[in-house]
Protein backbone atom coordinates (compact mmCIF):
# COMPACT_ATOMS: atom_id res chain seq x y z
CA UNK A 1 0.00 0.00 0.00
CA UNK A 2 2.99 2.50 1.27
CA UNK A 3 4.70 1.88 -2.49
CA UNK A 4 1.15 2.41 -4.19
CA UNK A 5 0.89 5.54 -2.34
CA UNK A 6 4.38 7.11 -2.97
CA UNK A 7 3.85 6.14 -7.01
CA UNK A 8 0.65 8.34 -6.75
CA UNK A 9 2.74 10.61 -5.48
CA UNK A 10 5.35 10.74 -8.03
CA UNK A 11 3.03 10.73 -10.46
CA UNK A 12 1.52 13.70 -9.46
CA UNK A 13 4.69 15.43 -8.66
CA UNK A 14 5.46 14.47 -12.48
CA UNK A 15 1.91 16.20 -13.73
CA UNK A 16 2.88 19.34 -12.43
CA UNK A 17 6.15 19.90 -13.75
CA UNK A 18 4.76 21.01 -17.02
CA UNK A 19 2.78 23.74 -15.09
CA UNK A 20 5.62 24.80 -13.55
CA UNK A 21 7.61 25.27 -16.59
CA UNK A 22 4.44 26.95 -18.12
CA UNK A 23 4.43 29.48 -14.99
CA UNK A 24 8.06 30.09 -15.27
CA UNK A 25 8.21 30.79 -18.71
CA UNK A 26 4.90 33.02 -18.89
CA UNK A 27 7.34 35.55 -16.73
CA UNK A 28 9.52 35.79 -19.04
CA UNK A 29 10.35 33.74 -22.28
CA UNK A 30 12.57 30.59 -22.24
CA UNK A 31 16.13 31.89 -22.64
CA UNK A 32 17.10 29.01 -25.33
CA UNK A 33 14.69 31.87 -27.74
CA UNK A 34 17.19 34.26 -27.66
CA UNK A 35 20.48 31.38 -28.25
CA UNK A 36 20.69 30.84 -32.26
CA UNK A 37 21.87 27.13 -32.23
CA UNK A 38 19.65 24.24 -32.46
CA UNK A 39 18.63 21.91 -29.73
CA UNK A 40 21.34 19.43 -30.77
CA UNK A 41 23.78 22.28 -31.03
CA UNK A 42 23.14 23.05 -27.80
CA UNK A 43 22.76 19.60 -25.93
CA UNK A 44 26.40 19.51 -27.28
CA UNK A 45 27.74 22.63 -25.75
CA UNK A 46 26.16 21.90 -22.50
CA UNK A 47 27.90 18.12 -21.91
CA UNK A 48 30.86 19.06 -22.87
CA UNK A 49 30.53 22.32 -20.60
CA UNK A 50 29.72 20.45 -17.49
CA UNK A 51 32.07 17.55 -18.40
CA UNK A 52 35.04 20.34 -18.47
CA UNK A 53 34.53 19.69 -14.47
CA UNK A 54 36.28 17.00 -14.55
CA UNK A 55 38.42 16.89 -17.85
CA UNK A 56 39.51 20.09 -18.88
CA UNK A 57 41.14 19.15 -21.69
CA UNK A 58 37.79 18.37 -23.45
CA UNK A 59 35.94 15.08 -24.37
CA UNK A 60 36.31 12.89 -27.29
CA UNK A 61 34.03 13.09 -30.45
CA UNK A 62 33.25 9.56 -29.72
CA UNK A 63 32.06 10.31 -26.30
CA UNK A 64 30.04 13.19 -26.78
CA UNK A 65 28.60 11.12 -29.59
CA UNK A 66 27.37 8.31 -26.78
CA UNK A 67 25.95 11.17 -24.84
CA UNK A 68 23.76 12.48 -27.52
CA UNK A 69 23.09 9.03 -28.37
CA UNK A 70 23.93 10.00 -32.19
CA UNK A 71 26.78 8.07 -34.59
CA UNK A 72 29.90 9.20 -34.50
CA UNK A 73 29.73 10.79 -38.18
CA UNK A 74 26.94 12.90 -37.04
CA UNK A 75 28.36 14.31 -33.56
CA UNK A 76 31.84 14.92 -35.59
CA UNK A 77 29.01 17.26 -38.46
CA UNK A 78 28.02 19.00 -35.04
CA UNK A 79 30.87 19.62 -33.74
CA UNK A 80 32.37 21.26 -37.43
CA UNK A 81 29.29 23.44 -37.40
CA UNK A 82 30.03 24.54 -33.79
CA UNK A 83 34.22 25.54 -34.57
CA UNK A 84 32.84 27.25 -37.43
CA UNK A 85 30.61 29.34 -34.95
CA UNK A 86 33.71 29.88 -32.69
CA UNK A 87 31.79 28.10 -29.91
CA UNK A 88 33.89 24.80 -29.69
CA UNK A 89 37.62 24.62 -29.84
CA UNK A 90 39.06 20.73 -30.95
CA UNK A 91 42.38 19.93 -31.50
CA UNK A 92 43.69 16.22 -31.76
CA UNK A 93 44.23 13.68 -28.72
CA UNK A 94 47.98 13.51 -27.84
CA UNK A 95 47.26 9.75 -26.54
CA UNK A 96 45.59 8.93 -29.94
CA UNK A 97 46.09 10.91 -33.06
CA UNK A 98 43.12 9.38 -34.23
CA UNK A 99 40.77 10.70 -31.74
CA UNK A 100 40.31 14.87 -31.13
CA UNK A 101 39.27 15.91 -28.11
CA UNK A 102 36.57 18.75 -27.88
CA UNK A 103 35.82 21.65 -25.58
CA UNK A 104 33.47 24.57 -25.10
CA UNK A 105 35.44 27.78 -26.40
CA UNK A 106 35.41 31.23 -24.40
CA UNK A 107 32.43 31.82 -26.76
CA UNK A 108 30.63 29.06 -25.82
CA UNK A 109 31.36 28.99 -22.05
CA UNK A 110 29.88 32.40 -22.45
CA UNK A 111 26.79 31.43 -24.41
CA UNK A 112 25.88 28.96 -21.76
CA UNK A 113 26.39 31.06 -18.67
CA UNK A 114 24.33 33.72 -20.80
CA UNK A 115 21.95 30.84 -20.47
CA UNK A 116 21.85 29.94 -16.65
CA UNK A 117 21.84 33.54 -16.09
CA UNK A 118 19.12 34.07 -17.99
CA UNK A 119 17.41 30.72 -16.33
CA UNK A 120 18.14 32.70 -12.95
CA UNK A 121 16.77 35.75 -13.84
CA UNK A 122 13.44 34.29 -14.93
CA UNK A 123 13.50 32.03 -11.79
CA UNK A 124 14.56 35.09 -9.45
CA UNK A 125 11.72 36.78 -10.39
CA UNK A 126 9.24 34.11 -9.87
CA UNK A 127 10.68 33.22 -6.24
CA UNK A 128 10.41 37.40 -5.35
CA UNK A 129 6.44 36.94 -4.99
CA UNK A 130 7.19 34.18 -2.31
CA UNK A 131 6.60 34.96 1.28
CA UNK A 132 10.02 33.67 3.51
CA UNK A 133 8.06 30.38 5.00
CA UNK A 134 7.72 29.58 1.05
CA UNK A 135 11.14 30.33 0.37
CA UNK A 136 12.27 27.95 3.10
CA UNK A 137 10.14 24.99 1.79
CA UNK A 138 11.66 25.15 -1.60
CA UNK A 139 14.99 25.34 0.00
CA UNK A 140 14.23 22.13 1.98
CA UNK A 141 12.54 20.42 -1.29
CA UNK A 142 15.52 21.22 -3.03
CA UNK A 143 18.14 19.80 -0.83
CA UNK A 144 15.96 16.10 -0.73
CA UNK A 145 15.83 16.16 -4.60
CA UNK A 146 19.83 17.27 -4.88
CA UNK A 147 20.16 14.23 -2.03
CA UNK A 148 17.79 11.91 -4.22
CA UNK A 149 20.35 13.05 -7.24
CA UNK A 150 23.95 11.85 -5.05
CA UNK A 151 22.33 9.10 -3.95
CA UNK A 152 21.35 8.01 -7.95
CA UNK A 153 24.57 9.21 -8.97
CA UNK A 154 26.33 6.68 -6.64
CA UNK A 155 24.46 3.90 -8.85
CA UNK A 156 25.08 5.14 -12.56
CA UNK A 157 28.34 6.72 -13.61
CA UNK A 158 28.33 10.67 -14.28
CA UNK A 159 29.27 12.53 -17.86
């Protein structure tokens, strides 16, 4: 009965996050409107942004290909079109001359933090309407789900 219950739960924890993303972007529009790359594009830019966390020295085509669950061939097009746009630097691996690694550029670091600052922005002003004992329950939701996310993490290997 106890599992039932917390699946109900989930569930409808999962049928509001489209309202929530529909109230956050009716304050202001989604920030990917004002980023001219396409959603590939910028899938691409993003994992190999947060995978320069832990390898600065940038991430194999192959890899980033396995992340965007796309050939090879096609993540090596994608990453062409995104040198030629300045926004990805690549140069070749100096363990395997057959391999080049991949990195976001200055550009493209600053395209994506143009991004999260924009996310913040919208999300700041949404959260200024909140009374303090609202503000405090988020902050408490949000530390179980970024708890819920280590302990995941600890099963499945990261980017």
């Amino acid at each position: 009965m106890a599992a039932e219950r917390r699946d109900e739960l989930i569930e409808e924890l999962l049928r509001l996050e489209p309202a929530l993303m529909r109230a956050r972007f009716s304050v202001q529009p989604p920030p990917l409107l004002d980023i001219d790359i396409t959603m590939l594009q910028f899938k691409a830019l993003m994992i190999m942004f947060l995978a320069a966390s832990s390898d600065p020295n940038g991430m194999r085509v192959s890899d980033l290909a396995r992340h965007l669950s796309v050939s090879a061939a096609t993540a090596s097009t994608l990453i062409d079109r995104l040198v030629d746009r300045d926004l990805v630097d690549r140069r070749e691996d100096p363990q395997d001359r057959r391999q080049h690694l991949c990195r976001t550029s200055a550009q493209g670091q600053q395209l994506v933090v143009h991004f999260f600052e924009a996310m913040r922005a919208q999300c700041r002003e949404l959260l200024a309407v909140l009374s303090e004992e609202e503000l405090q329950t988020l902050i408490a939701s949000s530390n179980i789900l970024i708890g819920a996310a280590d302990r995941v993490r600890v099963k499945e290997p990261a980017l």
